[in-house]
Protein backbone atom coordinates (compact mmCIF):
# COMPACT_ATOMS: atom_id res chain seq x y z
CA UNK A 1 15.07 -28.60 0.45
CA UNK A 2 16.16 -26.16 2.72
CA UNK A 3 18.56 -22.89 2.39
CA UNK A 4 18.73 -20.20 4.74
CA UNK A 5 20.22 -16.79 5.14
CA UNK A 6 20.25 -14.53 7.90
CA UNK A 7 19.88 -10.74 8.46
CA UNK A 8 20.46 -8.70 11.92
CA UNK A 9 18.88 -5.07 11.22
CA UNK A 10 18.29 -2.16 13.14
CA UNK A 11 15.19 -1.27 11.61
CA UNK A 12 13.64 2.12 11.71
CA UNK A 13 11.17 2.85 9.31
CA UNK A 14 12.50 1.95 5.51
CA UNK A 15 14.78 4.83 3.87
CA UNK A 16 13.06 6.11 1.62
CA UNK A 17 -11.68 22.10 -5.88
CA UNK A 18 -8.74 24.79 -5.01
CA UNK A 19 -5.37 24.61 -3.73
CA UNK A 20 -3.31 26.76 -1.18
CA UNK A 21 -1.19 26.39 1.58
CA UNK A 22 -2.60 25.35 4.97
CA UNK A 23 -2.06 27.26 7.84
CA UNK A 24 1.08 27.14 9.74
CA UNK A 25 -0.98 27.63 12.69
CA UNK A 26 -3.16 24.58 12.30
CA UNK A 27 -0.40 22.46 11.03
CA UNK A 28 1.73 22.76 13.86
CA UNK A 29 -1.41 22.65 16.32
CA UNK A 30 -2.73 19.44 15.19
CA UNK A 31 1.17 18.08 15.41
CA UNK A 32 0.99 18.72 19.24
CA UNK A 33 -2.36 17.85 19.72
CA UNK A 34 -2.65 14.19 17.80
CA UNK A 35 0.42 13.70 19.66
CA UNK A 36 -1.65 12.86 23.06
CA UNK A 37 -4.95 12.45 22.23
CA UNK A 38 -8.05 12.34 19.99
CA UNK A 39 -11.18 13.38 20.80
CA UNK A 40 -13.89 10.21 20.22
CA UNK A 41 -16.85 10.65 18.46
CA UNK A 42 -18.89 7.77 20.45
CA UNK A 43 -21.95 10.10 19.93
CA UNK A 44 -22.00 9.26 16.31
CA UNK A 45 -22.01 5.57 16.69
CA UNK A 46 -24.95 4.49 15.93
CA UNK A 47 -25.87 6.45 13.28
CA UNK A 48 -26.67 5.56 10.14
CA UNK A 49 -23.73 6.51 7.26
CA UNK A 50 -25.05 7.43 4.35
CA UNK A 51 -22.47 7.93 1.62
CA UNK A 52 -22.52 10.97 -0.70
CA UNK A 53 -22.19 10.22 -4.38
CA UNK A 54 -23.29 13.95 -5.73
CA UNK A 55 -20.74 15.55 -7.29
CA UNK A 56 -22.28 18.83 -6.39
CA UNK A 57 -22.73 18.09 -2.43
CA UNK A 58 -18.35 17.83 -2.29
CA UNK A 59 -17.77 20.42 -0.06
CA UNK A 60 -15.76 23.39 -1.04
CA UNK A 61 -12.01 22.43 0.12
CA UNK A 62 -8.42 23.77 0.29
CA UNK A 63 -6.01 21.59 0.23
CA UNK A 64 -1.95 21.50 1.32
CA UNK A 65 0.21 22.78 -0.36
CA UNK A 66 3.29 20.36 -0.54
CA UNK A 67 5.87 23.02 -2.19
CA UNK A 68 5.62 24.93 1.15
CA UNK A 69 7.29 23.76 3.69
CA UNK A 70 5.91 24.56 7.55
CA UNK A 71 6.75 27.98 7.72
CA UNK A 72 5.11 28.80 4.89
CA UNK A 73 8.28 29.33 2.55
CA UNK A 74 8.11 28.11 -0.66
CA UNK A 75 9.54 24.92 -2.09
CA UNK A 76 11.99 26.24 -4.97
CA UNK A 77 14.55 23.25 -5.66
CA UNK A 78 14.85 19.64 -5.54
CA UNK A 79 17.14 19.61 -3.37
CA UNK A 80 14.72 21.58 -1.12
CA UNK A 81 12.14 18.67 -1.49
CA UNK A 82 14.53 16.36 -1.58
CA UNK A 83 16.97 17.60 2.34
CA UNK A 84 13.80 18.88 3.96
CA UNK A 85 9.98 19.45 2.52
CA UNK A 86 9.46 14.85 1.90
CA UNK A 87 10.61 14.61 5.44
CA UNK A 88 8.18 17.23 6.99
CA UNK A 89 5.25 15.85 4.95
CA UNK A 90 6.38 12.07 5.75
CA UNK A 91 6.79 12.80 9.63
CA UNK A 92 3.05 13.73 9.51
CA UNK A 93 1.84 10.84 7.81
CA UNK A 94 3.74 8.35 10.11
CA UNK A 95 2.13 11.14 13.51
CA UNK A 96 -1.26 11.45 12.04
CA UNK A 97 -2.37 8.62 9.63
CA UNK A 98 -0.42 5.12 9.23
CA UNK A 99 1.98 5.22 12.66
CA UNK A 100 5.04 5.52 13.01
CA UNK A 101 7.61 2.27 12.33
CA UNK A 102 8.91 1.18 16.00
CA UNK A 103 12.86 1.23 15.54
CA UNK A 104 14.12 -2.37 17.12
CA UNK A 105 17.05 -4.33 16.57
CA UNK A 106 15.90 -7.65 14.77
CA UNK A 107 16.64 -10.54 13.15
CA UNK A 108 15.42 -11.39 9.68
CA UNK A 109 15.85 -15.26 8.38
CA UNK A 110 15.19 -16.27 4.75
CA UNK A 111 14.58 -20.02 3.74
CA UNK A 112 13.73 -21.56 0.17
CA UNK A 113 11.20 -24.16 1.26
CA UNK A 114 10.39 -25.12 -2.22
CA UNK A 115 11.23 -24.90 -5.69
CA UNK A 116 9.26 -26.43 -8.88
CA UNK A 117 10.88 -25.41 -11.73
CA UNK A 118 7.97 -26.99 -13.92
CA UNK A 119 5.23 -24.67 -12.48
CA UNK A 120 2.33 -24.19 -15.35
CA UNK A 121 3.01 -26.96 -17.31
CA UNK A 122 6.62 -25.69 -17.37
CA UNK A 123 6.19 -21.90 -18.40
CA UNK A 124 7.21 -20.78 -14.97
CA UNK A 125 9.22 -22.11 -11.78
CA UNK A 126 7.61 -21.72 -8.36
CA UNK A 127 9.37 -20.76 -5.43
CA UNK A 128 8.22 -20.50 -2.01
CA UNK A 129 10.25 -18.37 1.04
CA UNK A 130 9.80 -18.37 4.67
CA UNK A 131 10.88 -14.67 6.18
CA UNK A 132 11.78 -15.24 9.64
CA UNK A 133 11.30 -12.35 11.75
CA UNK A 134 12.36 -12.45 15.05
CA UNK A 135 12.85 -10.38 18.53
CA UNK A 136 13.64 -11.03 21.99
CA UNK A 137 9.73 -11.11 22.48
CA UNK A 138 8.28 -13.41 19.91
CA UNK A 139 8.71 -14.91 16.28
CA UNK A 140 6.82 -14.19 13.04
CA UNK A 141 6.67 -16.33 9.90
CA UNK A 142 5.42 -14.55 6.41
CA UNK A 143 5.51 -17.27 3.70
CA UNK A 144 6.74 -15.27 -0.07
CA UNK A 145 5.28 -17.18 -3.07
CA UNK A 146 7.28 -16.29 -6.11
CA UNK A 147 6.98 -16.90 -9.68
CA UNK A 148 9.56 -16.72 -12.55
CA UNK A 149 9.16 -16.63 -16.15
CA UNK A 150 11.19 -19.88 -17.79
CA UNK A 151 11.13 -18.37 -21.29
CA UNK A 152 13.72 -15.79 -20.94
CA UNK A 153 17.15 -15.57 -18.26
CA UNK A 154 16.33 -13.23 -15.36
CA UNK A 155 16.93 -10.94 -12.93
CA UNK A 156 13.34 -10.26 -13.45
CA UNK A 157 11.48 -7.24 -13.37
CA UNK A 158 8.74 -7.91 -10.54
CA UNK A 159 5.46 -7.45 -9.09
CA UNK A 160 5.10 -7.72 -5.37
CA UNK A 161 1.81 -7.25 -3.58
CA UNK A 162 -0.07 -8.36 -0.82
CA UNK A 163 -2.94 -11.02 -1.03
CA UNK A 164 -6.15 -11.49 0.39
CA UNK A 165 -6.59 -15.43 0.79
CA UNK A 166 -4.01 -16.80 1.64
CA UNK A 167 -1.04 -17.52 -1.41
CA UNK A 168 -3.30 -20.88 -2.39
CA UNK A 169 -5.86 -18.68 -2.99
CA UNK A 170 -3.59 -16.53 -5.99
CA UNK A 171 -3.67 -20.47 -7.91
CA UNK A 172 -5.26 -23.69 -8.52
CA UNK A 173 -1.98 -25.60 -8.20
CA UNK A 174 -2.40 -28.56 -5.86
CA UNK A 175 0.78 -29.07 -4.43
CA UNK A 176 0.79 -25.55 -2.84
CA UNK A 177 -0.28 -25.97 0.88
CA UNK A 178 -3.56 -24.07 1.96
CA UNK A 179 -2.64 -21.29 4.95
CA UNK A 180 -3.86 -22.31 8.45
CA UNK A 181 -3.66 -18.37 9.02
CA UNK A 182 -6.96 -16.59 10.52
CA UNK A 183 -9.07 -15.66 7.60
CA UNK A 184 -11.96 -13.00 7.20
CA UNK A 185 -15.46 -15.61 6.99
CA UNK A 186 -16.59 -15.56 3.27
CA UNK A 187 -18.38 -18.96 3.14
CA UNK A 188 -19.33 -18.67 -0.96
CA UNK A 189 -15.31 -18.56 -1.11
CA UNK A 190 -14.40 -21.52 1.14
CA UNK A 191 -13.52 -19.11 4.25
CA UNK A 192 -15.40 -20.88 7.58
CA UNK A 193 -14.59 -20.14 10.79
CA UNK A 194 -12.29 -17.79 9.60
CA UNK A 195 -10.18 -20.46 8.36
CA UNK A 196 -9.24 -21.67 4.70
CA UNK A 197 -10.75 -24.66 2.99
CA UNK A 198 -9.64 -26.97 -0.04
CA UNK A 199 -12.68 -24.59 -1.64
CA UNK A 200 -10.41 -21.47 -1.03
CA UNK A 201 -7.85 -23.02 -3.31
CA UNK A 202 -7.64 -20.72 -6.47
CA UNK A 203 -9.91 -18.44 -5.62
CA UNK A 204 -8.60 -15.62 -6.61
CA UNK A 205 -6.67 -16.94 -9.14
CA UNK A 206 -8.40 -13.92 -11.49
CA UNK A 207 -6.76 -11.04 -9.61
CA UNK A 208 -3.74 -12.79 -10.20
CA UNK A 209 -3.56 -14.08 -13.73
CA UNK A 210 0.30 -15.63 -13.57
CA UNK A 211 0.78 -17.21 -16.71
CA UNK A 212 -0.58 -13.69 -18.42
CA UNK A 213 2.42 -11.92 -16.60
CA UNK A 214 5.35 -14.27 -16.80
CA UNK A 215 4.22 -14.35 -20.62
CA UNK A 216 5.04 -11.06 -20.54
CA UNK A 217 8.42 -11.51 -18.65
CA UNK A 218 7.73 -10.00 -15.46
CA UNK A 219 8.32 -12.36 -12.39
CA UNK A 220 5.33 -12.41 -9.79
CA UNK A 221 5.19 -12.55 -5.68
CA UNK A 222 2.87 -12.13 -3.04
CA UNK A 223 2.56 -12.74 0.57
CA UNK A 224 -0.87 -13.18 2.36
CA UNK A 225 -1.02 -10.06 4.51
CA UNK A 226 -2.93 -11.93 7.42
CA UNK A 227 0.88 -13.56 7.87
CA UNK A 228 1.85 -10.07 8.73
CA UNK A 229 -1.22 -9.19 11.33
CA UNK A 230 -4.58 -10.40 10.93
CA UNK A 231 -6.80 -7.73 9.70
CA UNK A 232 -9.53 -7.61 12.24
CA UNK A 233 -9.05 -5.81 15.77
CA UNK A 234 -7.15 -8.02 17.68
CA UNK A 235 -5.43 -5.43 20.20
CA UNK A 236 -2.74 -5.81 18.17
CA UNK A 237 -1.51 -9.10 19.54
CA UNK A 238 -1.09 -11.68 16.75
CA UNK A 239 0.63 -10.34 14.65
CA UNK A 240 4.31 -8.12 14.22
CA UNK A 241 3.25 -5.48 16.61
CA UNK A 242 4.38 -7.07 19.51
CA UNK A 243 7.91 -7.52 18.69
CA UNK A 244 8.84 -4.12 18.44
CA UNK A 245 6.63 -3.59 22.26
CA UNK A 246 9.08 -1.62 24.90
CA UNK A 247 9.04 -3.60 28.37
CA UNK A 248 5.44 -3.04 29.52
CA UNK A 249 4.13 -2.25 26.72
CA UNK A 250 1.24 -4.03 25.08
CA UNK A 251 -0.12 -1.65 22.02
CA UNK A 252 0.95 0.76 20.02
CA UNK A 253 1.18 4.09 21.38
CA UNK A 254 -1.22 6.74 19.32
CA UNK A 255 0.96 7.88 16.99
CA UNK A 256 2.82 4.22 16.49
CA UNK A 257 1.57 2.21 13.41
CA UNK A 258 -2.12 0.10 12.63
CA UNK A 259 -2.63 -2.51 10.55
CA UNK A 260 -1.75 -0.90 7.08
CA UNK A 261 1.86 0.31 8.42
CA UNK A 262 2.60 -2.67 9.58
CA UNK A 263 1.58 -4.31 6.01
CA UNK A 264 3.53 -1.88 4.31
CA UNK A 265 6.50 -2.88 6.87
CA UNK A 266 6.17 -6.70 5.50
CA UNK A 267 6.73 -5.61 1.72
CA UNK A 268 9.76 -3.86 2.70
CA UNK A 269 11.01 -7.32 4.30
CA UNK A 270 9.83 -8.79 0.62
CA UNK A 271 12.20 -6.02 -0.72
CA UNK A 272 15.24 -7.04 1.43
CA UNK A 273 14.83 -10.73 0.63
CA UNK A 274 14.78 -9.76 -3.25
CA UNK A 275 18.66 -8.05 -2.80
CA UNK A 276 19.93 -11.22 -1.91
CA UNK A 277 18.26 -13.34 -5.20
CA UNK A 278 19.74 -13.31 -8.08
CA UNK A 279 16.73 -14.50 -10.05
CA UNK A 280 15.26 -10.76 -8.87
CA UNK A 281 16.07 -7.47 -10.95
CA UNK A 282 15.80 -5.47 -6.95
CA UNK A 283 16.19 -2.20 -8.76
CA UNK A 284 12.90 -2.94 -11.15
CA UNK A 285 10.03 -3.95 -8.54
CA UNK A 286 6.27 -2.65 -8.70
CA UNK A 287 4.74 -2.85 -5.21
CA UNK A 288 0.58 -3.07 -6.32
CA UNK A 289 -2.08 -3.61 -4.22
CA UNK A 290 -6.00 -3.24 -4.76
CA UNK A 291 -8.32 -1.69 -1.66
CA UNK A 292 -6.86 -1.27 1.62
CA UNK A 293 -3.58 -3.07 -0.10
CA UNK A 294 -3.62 -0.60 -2.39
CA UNK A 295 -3.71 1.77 0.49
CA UNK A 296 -0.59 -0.03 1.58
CA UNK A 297 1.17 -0.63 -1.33
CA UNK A 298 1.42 3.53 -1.97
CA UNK A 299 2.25 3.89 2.08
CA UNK A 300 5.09 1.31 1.20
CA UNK A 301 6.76 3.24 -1.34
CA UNK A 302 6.31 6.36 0.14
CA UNK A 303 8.57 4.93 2.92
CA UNK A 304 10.93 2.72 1.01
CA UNK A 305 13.02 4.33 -2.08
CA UNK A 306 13.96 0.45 -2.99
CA UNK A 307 10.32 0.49 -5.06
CA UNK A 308 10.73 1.38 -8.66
CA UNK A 309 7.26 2.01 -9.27
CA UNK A 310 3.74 2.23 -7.15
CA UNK A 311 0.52 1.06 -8.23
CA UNK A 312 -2.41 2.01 -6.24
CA UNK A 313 -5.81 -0.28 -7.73
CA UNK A 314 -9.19 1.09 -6.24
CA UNK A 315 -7.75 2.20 -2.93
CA UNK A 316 -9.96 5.19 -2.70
CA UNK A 317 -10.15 6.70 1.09
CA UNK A 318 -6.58 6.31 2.90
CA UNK A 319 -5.09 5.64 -0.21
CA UNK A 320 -5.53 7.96 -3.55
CA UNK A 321 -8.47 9.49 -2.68
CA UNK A 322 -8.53 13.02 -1.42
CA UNK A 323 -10.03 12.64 2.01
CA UNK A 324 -11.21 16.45 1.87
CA UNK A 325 -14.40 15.88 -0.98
CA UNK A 326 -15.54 13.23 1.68
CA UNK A 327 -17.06 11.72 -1.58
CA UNK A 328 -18.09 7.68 -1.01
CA UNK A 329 -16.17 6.20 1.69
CA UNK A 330 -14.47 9.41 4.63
CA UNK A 331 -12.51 9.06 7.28
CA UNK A 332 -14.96 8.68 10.12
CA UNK A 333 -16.52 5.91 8.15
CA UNK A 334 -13.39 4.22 7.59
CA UNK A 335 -11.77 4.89 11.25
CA UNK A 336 -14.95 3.27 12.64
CA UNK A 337 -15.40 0.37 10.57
CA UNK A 338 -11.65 -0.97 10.67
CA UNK A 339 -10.26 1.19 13.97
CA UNK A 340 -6.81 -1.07 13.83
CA UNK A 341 -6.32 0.18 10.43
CA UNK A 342 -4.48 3.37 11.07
CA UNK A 343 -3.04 5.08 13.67
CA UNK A 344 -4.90 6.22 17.10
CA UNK A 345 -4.23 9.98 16.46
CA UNK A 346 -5.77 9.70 12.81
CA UNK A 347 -9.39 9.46 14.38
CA UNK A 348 -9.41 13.03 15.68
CA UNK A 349 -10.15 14.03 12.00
CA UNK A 350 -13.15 11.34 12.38
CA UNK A 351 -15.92 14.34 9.90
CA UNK A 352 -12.73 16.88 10.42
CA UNK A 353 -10.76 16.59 7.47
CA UNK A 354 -10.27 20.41 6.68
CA UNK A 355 -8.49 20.14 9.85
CA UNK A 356 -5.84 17.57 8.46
CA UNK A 357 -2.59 18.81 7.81
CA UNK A 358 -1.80 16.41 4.93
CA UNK A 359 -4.13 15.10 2.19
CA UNK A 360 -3.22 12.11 -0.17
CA UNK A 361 -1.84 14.11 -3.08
CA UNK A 362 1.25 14.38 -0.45
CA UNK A 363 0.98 10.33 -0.25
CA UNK A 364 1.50 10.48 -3.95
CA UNK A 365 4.06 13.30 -3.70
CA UNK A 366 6.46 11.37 -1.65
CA UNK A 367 6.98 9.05 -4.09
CA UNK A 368 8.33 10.77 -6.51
CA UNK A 369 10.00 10.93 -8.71
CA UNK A 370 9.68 7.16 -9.17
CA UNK A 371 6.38 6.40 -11.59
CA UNK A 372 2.93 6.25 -9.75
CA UNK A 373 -0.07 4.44 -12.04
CA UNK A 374 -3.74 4.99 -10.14
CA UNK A 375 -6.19 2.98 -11.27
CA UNK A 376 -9.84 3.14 -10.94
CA UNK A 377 -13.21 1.39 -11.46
CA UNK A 378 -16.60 3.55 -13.23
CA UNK A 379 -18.57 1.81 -10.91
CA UNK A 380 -16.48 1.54 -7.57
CA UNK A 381 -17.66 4.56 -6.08
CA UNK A 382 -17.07 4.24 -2.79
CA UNK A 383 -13.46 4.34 -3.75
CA UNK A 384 -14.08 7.79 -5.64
CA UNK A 385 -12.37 7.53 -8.72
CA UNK A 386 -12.50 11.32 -9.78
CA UNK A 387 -10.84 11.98 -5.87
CA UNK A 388 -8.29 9.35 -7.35
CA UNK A 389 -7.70 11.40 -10.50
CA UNK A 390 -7.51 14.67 -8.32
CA UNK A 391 -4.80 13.49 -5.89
CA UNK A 392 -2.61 12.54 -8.84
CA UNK A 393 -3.01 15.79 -10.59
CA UNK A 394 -2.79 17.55 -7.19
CA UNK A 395 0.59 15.60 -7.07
CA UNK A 396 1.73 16.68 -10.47
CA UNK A 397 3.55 19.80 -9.31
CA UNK A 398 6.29 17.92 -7.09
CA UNK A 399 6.89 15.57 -10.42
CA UNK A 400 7.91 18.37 -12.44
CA UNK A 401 9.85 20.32 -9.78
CA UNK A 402 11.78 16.47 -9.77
CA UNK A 403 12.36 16.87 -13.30
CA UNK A 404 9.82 14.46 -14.66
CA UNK A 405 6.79 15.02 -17.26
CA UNK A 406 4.21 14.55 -14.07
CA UNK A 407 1.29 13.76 -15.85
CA UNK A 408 2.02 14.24 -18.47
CA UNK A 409 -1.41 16.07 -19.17
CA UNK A 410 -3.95 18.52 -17.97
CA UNK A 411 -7.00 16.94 -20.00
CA UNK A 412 -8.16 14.14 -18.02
CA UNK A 413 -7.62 10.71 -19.65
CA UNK A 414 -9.59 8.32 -21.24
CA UNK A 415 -10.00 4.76 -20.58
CA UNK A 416 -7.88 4.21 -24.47
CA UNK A 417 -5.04 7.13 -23.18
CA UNK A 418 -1.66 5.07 -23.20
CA UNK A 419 -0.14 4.62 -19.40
CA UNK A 420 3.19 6.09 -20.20
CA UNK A 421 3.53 9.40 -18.62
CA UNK A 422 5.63 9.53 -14.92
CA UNK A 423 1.98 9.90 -12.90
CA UNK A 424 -0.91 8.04 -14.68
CA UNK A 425 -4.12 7.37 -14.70
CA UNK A 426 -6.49 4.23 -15.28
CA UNK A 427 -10.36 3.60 -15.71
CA UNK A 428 -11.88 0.66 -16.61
CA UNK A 429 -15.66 -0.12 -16.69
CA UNK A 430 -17.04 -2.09 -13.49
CA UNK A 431 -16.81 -2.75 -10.30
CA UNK A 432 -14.52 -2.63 -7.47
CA UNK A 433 -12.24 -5.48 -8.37
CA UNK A 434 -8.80 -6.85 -10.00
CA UNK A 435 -9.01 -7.92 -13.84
CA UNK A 436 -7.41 -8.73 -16.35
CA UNK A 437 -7.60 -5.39 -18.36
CA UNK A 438 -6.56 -3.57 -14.69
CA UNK A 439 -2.85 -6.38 -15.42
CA UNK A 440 -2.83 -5.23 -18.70
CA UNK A 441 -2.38 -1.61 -17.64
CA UNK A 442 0.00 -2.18 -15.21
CA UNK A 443 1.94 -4.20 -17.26
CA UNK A 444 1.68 -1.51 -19.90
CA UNK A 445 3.13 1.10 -17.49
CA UNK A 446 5.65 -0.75 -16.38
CA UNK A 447 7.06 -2.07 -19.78
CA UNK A 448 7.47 1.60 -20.65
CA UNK A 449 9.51 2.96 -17.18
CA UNK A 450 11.31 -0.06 -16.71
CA UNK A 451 13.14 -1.90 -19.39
CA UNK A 452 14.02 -5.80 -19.52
């Protein structure tokens, strides 16, 4: 069974403790300077990071404000926000944290190389996509694994996220080919040689519980983000990096896009696939994604309006963490232990994050005002769940200038508070991980903002 359909697209990147302004001054400063270099902080190698988890050692901080724009005039309108202030805050995340999105002409190619329509025992049909990207340098192949809910007619709503181990790895099902893509080692798992095994199969099967959500009507798809670029420092070679390369070039320039932008770059491709299938609602999908995918999944929807809702799960520093507390995992610690995760120009705020000119409440901000859910772990923290919980509330402001009920909330919430308002919140006891109760709660929040 095969069906194709093509795409040529000129793609830029997708349309899309106290707190006072920044200085103009340093804003603007650090926008020249991260533009040619950042100063490395080789010294510091080979010491020792020890995280802080004491609430009281968080540094005093001032954060950004993101009603101001540049100048320092304040942001009185949505239309304001909406012409002008998103754009000035998005410019400097794309300069000085996830890259910018190279603009190329390319072509994109979608083919249905499978469909079971008796997937679980019947309950759901199984479909499996192969987005062709291609440019005059080089091909890439991301394989989409969708499922649909048989119960009830679509277009679904839908959850789209990234994976971890491959899309065998999301289910036991046998007739699902295992991914021959490069694979982080985890031996106990069935990763060797940083390739998958029949062990891998299923894996993770309990971060993505698929009968649970067709049950509940939603349709479900992921793509393995190694089929997008391989997260480990590669020089950026293997993966989409080097189709966008000018003549000559052979890595990203320093304020061009890592590893997370270009993961956030595949979802969008996800998204355009899902406008042309009729089994998909396109105007009802939930990006997700837990860790640095959750990272990715909020970078996504900052950059791409098509998203109806974000969910961020445990994605703590680089994702809905404030960076400023430097509270469990910071930016030098992050920068140095996955370099080819960000952008070059983000390291110059390697133990300098006073200095940056965003923080991640402004992720958060720039999605609005479609429906953000965070959602922690007690235990996870690395992550920093109450720097989670911050960055939302810090976010709350744009929400209500949008016209929405923000949070909803100045208390903060407890791990019974119903998921309903525009920016929520999540806790669950444990560790840093995917259940079932996290599902629950994003099913929750999405039942309520999107309807069938």
């Amino acid at each position: 069974m095969a069906t194709s359909v093509s795409l040529f697209l000129f793609l830029a990147p997708p349309m899309i403790k106290n707190k006072a302004s920044l200085s103009i001054a340093t804003t603007m400063g650090f926008l020249l300077l991260g533009a040619y270099f950042w100063i490395p902080d080789t010294h510091l190698q080979a010491q020792t990071f020890t995280p802080n988890y004491d609430e009281s050692k968080v540094p005093q901080y001032t954060l950004p404000d993101p009603l101001r724009f540049t100048n320092g005039n304040v942001v009185a309108t949505s239309e304001a926000w909406h012409q002008k202030r998103r754009q000035e805050i998005l410019q400097l995340f794309e300069s000085q944290v996830y890259g910018k999105t190279p603009s190329a002409a390319i072509t994109v190619t979608f083919q249905l190389k499978s469909k079971n329509p008796n997937a679980f025992q019947g309950k759901a049909t199984r479909k499996e996509i192969a987005i062709q990207v291609s440019s005059q340098q080089r091909v890439l192949t991301m394989d989409l694994l969708i499922y649909l809910p048989n119960d009830r007619p679509g277009p679904y709503r839908t959850f789209l996220g990234l994976n971890f181990g491959g899309n065998h790895s999301v289910t036991t099902e046998k007739d699902l080919s295992i991914s021959n893509r490069w694979m982080r080692n985890k031996e106990d798992h069935g990763y060797i040689n940083h390739r998958a095994t029949e062990h891998s199969r299923g894996i993770y099967s309990s971060r993505w519980p698929v009968e649970s959500i067709i049950q509940r009507n939603f349709a479900v798809a992921t793509i393995y983000y190694g089929d997008i670029d391989p997260d480990y420092h590669d020089g950026f070679q293997d993966g989409v990096h080097p189709l966008f390369y000018e003549p000559g070039q052979s890595k990203p320039n320093h304020d061009q896009w890592g590893s997370l932008g270009a993961w956030a770059w595949g979802l969008s491709r996800a998204m355009d696939y899902f406008q042309i299938d009729t089994d998909i609602d396109s105007d009802k999908v939930i990006v997700l994604g837990h860790s640095r995918l959750g990272k990715t999944a909020l970078w996504a929807a900052a950059q791409d309006t098509r998203f109806a809702i974000a969910i961020s799960n445990n994605s703590g520093c680089g994702g809905a963490a404030l960076s400023r507390r430097r509270f469990g995992e910071t930016v030098q610690r992050i920068n140095r232990s996955f370099p080819h995760w960000f952008n070059t120009n983000f390291k110059q705020f390697n133990n300098r994050e006073d200095t940056l000119p965003i923080d991640q409440h402004m992720l958060i901000a720039l999605i609005a005002p479609r429906p953000v859910l965070v959602s922690s772990a007690e235990e996870d923290r690395w992550a920093d769940p109450r720097g989670e919980l911050l960055s939302l509330q810090e976010a709350d402001a744009v929400y209500r200038l949008l016209g929405t009920d923000g949070t909803g909330t100045t208390t903060v919430p407890s791990k019974d508070r119903p998921y309903f308002s525009t920016l929520s919140y999540h806790i669950r006891p444990g560790k840093h991980d995917v259940t079932l109760q996290d599902w629950n709660a994003f099913m929750n929040f999405s039942e309520h903002h999107l309807k069938p």
